[in-house]
C-alpha atoms as a PDB file:
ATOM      1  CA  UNK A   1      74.042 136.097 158.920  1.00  0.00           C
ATOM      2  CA  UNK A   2      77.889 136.435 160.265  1.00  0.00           C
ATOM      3  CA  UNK A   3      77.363 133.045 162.528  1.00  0.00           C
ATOM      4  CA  UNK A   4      76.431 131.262 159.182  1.00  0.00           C
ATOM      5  CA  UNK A   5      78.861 133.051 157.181  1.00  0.00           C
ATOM      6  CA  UNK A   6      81.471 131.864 159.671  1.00  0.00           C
ATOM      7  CA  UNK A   7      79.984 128.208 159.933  1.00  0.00           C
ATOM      8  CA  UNK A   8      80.303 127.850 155.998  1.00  0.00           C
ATOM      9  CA  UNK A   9      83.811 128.927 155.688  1.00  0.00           C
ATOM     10  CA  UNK A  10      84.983 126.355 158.596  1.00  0.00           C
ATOM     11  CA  UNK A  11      82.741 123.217 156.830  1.00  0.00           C
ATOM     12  CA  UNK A  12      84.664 124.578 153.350  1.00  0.00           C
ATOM     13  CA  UNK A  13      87.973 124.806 155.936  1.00  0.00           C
ATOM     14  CA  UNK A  14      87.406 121.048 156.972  1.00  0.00           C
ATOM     15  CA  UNK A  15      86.854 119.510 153.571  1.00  0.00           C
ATOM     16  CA  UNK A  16      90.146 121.166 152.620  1.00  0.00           C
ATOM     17  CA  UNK A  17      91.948 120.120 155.211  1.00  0.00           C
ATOM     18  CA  UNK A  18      90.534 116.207 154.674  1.00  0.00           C
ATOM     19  CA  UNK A  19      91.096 116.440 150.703  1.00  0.00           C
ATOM     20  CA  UNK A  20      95.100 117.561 151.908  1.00  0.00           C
ATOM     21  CA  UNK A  21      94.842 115.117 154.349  1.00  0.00           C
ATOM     22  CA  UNK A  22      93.694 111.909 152.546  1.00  0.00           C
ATOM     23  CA  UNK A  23      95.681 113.212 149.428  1.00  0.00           C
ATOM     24  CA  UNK A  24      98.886 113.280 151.405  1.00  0.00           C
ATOM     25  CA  UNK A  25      98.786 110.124 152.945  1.00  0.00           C
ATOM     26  CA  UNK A  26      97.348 108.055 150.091  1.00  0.00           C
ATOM     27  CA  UNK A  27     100.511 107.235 148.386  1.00  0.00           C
ATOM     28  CA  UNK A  28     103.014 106.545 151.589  1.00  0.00           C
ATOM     29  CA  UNK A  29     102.883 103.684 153.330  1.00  0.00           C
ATOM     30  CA  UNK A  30     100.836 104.681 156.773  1.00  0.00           C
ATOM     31  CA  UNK A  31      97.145 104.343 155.501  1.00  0.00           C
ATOM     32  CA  UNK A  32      95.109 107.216 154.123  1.00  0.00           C
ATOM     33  CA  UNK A  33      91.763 104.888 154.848  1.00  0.00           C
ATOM     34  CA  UNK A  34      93.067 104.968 158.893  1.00  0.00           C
ATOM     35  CA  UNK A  35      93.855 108.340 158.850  1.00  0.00           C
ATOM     36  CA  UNK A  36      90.733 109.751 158.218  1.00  0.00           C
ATOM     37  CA  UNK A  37      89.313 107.511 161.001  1.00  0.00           C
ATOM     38  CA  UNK A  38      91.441 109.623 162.841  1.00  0.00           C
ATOM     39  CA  UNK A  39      90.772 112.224 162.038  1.00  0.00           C
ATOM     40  CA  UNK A  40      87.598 111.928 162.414  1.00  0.00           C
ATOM     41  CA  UNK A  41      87.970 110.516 165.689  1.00  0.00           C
ATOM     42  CA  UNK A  42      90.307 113.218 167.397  1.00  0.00           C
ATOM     43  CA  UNK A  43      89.670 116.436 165.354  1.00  0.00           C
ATOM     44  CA  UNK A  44      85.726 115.604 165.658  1.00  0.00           C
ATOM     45  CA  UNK A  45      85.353 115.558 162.570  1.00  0.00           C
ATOM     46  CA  UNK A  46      82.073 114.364 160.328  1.00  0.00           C
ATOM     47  CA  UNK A  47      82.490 113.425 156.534  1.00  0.00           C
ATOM     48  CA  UNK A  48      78.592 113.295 154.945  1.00  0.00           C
ATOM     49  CA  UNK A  49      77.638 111.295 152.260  1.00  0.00           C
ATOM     50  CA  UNK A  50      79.077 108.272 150.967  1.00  0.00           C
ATOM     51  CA  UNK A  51      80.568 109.609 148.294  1.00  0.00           C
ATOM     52  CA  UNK A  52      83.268 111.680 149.510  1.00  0.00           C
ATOM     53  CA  UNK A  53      85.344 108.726 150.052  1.00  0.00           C
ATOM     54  CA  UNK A  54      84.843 107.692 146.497  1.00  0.00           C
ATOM     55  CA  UNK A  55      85.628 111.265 145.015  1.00  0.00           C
ATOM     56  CA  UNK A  56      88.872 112.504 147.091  1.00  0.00           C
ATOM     57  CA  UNK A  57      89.832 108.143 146.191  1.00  0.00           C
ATOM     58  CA  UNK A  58      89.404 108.893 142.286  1.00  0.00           C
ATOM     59  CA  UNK A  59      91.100 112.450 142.848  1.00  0.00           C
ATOM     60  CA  UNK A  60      94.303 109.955 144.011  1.00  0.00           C
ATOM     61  CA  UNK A  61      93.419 107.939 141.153  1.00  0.00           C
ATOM     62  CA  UNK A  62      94.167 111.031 138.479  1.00  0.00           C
ATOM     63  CA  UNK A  63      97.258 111.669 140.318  1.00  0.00           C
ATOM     64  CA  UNK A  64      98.665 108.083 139.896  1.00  0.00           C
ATOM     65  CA  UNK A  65      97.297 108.560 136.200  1.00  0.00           C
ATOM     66  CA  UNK A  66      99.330 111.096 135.418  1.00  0.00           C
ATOM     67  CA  UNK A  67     102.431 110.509 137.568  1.00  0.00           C
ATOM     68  CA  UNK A  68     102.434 106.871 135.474  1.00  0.00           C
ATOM     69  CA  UNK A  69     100.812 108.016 131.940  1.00  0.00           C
ATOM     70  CA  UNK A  70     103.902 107.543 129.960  1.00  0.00           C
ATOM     71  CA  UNK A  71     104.484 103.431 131.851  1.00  0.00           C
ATOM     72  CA  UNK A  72     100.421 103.297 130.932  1.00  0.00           C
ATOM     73  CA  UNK A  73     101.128 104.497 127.369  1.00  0.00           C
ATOM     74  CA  UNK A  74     103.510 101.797 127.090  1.00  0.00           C
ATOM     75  CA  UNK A  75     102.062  99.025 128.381  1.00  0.00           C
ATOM     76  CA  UNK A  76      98.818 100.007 126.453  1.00  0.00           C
ATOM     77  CA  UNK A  77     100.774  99.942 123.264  1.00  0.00           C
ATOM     78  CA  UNK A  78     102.903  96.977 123.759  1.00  0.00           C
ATOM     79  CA  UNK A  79     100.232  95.010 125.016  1.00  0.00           C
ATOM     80  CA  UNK A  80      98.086  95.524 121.797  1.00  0.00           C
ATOM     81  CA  UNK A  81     101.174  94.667 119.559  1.00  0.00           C
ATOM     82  CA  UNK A  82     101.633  91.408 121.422  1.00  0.00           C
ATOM     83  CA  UNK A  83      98.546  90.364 120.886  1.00  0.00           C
ATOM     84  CA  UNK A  84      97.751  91.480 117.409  1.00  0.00           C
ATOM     85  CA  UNK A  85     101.580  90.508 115.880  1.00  0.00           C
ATOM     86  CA  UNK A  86     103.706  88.632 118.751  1.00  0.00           C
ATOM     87  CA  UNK A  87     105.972  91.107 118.875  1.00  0.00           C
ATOM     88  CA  UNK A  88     108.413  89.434 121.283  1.00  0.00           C
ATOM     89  CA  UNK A  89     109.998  92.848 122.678  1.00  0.00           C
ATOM     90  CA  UNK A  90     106.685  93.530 123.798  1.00  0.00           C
ATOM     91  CA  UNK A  91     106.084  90.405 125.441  1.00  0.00           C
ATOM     92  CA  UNK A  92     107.674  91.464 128.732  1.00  0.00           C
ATOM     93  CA  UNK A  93     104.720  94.159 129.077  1.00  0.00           C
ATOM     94  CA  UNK A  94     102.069  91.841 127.634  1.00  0.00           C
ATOM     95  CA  UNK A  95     102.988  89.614 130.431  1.00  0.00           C
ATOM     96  CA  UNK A  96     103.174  92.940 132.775  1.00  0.00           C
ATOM     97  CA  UNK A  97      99.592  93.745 132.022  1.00  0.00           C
ATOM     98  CA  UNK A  98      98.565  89.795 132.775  1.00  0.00           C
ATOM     99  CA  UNK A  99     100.391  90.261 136.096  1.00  0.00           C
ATOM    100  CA  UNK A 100      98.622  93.496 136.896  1.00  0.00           C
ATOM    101  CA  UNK A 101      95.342  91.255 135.979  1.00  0.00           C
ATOM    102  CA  UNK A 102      95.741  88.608 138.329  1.00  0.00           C
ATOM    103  CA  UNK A 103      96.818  90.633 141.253  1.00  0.00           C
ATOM    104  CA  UNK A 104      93.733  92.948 140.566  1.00  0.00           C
ATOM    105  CA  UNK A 105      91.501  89.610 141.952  1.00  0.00           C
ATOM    106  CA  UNK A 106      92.122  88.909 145.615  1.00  0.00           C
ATOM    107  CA  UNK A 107      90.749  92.499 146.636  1.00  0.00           C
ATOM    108  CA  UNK A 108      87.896  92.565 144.170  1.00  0.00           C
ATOM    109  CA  UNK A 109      86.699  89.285 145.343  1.00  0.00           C
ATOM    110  CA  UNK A 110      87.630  89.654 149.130  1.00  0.00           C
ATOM    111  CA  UNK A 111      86.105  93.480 149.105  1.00  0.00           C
ATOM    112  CA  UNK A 112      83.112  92.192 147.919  1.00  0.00           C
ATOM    113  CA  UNK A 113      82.867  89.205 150.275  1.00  0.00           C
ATOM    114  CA  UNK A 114      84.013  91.032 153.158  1.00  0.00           C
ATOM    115  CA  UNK A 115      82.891  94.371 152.502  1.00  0.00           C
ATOM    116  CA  UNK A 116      80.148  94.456 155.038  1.00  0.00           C
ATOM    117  CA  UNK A 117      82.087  92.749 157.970  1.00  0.00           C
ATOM    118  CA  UNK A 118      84.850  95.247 157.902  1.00  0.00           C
ATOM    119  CA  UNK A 119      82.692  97.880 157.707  1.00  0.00           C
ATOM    120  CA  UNK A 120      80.367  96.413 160.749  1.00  0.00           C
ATOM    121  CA  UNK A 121      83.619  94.701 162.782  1.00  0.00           C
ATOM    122  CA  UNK A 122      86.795  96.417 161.880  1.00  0.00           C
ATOM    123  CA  UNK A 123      86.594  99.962 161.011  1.00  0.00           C
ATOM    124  CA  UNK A 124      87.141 101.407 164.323  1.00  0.00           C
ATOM    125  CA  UNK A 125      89.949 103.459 165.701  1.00  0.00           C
ATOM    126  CA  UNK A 126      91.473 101.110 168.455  1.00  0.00           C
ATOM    127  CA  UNK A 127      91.708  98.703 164.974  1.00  0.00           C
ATOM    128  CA  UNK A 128      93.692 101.198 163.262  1.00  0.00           C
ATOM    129  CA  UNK A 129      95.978 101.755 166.171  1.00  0.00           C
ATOM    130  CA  UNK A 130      96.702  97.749 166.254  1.00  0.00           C
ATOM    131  CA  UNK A 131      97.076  97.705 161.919  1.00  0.00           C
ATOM    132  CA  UNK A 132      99.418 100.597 162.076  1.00  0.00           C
ATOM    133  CA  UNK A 133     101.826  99.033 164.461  1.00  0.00           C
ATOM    134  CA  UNK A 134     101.570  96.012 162.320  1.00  0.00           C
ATOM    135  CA  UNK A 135     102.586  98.171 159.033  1.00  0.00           C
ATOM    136  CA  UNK A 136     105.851  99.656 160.898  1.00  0.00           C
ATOM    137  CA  UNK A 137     106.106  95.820 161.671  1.00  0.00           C
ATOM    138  CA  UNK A 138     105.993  95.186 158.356  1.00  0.00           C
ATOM    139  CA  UNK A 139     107.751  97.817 156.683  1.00  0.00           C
ATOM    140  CA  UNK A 140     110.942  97.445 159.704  1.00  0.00           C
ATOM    141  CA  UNK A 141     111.504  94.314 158.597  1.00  0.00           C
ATOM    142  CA  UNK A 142     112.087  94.957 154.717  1.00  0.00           C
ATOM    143  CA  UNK A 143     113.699  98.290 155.234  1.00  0.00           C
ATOM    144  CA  UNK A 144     117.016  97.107 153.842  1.00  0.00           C
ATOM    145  CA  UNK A 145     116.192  95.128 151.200  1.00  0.00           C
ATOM    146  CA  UNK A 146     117.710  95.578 148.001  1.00  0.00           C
ATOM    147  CA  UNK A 147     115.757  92.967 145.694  1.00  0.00           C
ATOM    148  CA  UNK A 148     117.303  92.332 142.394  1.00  0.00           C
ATOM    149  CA  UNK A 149     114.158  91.422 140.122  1.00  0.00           C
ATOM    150  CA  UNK A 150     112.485  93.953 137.244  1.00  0.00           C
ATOM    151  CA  UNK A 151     109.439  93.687 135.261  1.00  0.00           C
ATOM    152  CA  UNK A 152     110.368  91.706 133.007  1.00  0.00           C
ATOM    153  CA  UNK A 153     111.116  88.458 135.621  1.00  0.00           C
ATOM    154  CA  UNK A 154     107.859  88.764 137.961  1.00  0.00           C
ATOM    155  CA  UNK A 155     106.501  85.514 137.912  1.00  0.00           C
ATOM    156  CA  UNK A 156     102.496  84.774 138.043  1.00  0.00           C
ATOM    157  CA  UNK A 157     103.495  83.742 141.994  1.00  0.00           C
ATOM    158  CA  UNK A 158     104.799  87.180 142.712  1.00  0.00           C
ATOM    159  CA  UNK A 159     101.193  88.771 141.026  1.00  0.00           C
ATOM    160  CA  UNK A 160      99.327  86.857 143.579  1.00  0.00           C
ATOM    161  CA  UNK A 161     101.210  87.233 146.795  1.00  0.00           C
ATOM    162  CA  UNK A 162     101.140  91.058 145.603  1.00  0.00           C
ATOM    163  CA  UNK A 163      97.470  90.803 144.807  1.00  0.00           C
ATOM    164  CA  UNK A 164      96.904  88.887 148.284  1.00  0.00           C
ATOM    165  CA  UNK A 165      98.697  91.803 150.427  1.00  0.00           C
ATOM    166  CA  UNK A 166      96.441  94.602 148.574  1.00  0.00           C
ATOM    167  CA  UNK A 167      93.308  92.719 149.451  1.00  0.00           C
ATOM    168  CA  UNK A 168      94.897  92.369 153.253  1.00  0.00           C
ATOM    169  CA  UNK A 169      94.847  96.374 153.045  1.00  0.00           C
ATOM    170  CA  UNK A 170      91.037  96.501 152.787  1.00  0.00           C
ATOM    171  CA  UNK A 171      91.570  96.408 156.900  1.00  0.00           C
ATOM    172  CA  UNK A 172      91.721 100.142 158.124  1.00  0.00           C
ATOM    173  CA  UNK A 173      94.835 101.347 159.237  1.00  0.00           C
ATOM    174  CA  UNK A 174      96.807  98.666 156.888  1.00  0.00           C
ATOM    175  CA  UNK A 175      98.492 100.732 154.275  1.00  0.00           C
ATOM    176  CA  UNK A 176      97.745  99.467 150.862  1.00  0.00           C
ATOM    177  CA  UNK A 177     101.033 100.832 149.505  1.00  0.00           C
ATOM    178  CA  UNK A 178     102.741  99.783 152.146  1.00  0.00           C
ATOM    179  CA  UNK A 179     101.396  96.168 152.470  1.00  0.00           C
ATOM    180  CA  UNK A 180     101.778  95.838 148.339  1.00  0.00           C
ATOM    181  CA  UNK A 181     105.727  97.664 148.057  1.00  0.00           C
ATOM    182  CA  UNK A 182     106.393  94.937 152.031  1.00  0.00           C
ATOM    183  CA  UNK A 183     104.935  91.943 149.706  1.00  0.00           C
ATOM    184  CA  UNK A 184     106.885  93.216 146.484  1.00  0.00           C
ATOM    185  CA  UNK A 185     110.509  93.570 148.327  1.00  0.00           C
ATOM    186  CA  UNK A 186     110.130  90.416 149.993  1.00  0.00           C
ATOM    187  CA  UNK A 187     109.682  88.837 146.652  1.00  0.00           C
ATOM    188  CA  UNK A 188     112.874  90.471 145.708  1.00  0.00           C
ATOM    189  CA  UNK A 189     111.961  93.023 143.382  1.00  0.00           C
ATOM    190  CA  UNK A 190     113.854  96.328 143.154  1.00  0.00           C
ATOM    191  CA  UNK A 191     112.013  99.206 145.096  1.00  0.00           C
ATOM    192  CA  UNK A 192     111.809 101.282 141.643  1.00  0.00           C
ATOM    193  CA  UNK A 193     109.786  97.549 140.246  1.00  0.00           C
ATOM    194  CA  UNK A 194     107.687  97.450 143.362  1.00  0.00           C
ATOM    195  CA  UNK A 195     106.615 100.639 143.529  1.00  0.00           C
ATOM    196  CA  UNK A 196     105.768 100.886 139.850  1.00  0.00           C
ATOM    197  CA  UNK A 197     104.057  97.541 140.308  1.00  0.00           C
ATOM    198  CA  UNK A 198     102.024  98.813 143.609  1.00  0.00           C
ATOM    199  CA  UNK A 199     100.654 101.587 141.949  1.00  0.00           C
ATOM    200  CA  UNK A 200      99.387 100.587 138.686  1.00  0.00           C
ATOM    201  CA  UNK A 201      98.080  98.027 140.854  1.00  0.00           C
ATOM    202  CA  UNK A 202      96.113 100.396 142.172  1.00  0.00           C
ATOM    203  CA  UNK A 203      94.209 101.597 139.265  1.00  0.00           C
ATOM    204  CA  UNK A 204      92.433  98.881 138.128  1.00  0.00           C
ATOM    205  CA  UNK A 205      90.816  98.481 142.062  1.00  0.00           C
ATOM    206  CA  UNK A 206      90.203 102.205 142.402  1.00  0.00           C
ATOM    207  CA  UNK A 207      88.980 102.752 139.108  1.00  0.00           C
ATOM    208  CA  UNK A 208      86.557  99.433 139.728  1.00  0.00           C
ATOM    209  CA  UNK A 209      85.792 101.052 142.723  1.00  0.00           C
ATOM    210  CA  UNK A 210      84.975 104.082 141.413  1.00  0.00           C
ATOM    211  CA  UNK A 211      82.480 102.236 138.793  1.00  0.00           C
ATOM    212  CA  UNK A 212      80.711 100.581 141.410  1.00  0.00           C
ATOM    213  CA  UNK A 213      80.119 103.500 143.439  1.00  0.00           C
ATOM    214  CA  UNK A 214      79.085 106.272 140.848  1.00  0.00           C
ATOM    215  CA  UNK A 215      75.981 105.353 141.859  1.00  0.00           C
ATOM    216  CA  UNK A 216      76.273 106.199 145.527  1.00  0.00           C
ATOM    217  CA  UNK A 217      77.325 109.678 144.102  1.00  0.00           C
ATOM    218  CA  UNK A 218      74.108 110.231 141.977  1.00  0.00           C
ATOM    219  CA  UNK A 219      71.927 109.568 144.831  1.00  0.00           C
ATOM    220  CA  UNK A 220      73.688 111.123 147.992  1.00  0.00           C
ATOM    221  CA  UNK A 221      71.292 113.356 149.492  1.00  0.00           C
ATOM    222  CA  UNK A 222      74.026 115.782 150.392  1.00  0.00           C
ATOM    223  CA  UNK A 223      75.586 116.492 147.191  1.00  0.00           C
ATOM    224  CA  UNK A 224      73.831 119.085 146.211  1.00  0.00           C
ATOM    225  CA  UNK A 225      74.268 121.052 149.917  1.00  0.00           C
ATOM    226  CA  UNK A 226      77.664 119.497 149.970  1.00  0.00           C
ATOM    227  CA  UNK A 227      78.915 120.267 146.398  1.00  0.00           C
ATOM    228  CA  UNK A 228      81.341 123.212 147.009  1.00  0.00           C
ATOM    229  CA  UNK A 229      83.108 121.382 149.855  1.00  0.00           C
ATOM    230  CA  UNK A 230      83.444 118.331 147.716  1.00  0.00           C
ATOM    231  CA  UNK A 231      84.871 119.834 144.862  1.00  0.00           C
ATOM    232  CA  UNK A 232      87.385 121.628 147.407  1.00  0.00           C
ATOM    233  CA  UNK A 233      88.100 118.250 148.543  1.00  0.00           C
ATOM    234  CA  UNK A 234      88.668 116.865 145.498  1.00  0.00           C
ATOM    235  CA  UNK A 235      91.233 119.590 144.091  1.00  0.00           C
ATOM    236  CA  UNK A 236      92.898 119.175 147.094  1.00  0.00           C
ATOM    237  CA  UNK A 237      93.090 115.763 147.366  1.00  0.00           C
ATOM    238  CA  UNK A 238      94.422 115.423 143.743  1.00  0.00           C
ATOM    239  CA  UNK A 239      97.465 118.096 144.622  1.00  0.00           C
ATOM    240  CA  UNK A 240      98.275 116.507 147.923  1.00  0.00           C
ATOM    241  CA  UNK A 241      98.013 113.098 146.302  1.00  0.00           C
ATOM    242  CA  UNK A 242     100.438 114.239 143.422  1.00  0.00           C
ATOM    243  CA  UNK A 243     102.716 115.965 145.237  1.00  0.00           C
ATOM    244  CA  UNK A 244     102.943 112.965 147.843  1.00  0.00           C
ATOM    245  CA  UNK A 245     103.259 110.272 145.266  1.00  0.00           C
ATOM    246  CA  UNK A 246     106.425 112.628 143.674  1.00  0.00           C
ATOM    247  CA  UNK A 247     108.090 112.491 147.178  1.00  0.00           C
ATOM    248  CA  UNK A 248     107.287 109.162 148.266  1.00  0.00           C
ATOM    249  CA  UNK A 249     108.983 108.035 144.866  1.00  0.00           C
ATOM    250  CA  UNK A 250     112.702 109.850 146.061  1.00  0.00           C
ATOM    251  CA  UNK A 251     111.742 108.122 149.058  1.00  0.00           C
ATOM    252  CA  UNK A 252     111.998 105.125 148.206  1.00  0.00           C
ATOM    253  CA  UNK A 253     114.948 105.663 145.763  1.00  0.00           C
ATOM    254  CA  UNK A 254     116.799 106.546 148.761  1.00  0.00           C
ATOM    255  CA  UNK A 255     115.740 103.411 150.532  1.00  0.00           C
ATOM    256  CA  UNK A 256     114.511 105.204 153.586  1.00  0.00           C
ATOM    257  CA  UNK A 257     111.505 102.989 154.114  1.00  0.00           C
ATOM    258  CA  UNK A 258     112.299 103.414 158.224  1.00  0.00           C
ATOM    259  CA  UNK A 259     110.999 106.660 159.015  1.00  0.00           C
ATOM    260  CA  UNK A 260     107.507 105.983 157.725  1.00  0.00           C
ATOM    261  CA  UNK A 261     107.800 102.393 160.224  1.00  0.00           C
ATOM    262  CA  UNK A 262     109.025 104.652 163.400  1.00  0.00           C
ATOM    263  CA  UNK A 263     106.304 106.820 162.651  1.00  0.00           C
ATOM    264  CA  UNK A 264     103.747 103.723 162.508  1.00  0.00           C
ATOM    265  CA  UNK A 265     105.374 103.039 165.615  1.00  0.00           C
ATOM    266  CA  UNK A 266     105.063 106.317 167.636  1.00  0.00           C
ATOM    267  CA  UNK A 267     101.328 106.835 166.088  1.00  0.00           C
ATOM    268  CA  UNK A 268      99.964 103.354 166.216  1.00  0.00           C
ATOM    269  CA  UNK A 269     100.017 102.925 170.371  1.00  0.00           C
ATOM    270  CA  UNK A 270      99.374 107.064 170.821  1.00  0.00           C
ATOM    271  CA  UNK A 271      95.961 106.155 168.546  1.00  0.00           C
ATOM    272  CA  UNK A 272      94.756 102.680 170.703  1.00  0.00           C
ATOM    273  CA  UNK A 273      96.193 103.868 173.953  1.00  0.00           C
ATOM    274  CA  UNK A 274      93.879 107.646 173.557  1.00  0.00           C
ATOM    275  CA  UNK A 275      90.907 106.379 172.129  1.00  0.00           C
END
C-alpha cells in the first residue's frame, strides 16, 4: 500500500513538473515541443496518451487568450465594423485579421502534409540538438534589430514569410516563437509588432489543433487512469505558460533577445553530443 502510495505521488510529481515545464518554455524562443523530448530523453521520462500534448498545448492557448483578450476584443470589433460599415479607422485591424489569415496557412497545410514524416524522421533528440543551435543561429543574428514597422504597415508579403517560419517550427527543437518574432524582425517590424503578431498567430493553429485532436482525447485509453495527472498538468501548464509569456514580453522590450541564443548555444551541442 505505501510502495503504491509513493508511486502515485511521483507519476502526479512528473506531470507537474512537465505541465511547469512545457508551460515555461512555450512562449520563449528555445522550443517547448524539443524540450519535452528532452526531457523525456534525460530525466526518463514517459508522457501516455496522445492527448497530453494537446491539453498542456490548449492550457498555453488560454494563457495567450487572456494575456491578448483586450488586442482580440479589438480586432474582433473592428473587424466586424469594417465589414458591415467601412469604417476606415478600422481598416488597419480588418487588414490585421486578413494578415493573421494568411499566415495561419503554411503550417496548416505543411502539418498536415508532413505530419507523419516528422513524426517518423525528425522527432528525435540528436534533431533537436542540431534545430536548437540553428534557433540561437537565428535569433544571434537579429538580436539588435530595431525594425521600424507597426500593424498598421504589414504587408500581405510579411503574413507569408511569417506564416512560412511558423510552419518551419513544426521541426522539433525549432522554436515557433522564436522562428515567427526571427522572421518578423527581419521584416522590420518593431519587437512590440512582432511579438503581438507571433502570438495571435498562434491561436488560430493551436486552437485548429486543438479541434482536430479532441478526438484523440475522447478515445485515449489512459484518460480515465491518467485524469488527475492531466488536470495537474494542465493547471500547471496554464500558470507557467502565463507567467512566461508576461516575462518573455519585458524581454523583449528590453531587446535582450541574446541570452535565450547563448543558451540555444550551450544546450543545443550538450543535447546531440550526450545523446
Amino acid at each position: 500500500m505505501e510502495d503504491l502510495l509513493v508511486t502515485d505521488f511521483l507519476t502526479l510529481l512528473k506531470y507537474l513538473f512537465l505541465g511547469l515545464f512545457q508551460g515555461f518554455t512555450e512562449p520563449i524562443p528555445i522550443s517547448s515541443s524539443g524540450h519535452l523530448e528532452i526531457a523525456q530523453h534525460f530525466f526518463g521520462l514517459d508522457i501516455k496518451g496522445l492527448s497530453f500534448a494537446l491539453l498542456v498545448n490548449t492550457a498555453s492557448l488560454l494563457a495567450v487568450l487572456l494575456i491578448y483578450r483586450e488586442d482580440i476584443m479589438r480586432l474582433i470589433r473592428n473587424g466586424l465594423a469594417y465589414i458591415t460599415t467601412k469604417d476606415k479607422q478600422a481598416e488597419s485591424d480588418f487588414r490585421f485579421i486578413i494578415y493573421l489569415i494568411i499566415g495561419t496557412i503554411p503550417a496548416g497545410v505543411i502539418g498536415i502534409l508532413l505530419e507523419d514524416f516528422i513524426d517518423m524522421h525528425l522527432a528525435n533528440i540528436k534533431t533537436v540538438g542540431i534545430t536548437l543551435i540553428l534557433t540561437g543561429l537565428a535569433l544571434w543574428l537579429i538580436r539588435n534589430l530595431r525594425g521600424r514597422k507597426n500593424d498598421a504597415e504589414l504587408s500581405y508579403k510579411d503574413a507569408i514569410i511569417v506564416g512560412l517560419a511558423q510552419a518551419v517550427a513544426l521541426i522539433p527543437g525549432i522554436s515557433r516563437s522564436g522562428a515567427t518574432i526571427v522572421a518578423a524582425m527581419g521584416l522590420g517590424m518593431k519587437q512590440e509588432t512582432a511579438l503581438r503578431f507571433s502570438f495571435l498567430l498562434y491561436i488560430p493553429v493551436s486552437a485548429g489543433g486543438m479541434i482536430l485532436g479532441f478526438n484523440d482525447i475522447l478515445t485515449d485509453p489512459n484518460l480515465s487512469e491518467y485524469a488527475i495527472p492531466y488536470t495537474i498538468a494542465f493547471v500547471a501548464s496554464l500558470v507557467a505558460s502565463y507567467f512566461s509569456l508576461k516575462w518573455f514580453m519585458n524581454i523583449m522590450a528590453k531587446g535582450n533577445l541574446k541570452y535565450f541564443a547563448i543558451y540555444c548555444f550551450i544546450v543545443g551541442p550538450l543535447v546531440y553530443f550526450l545523446s
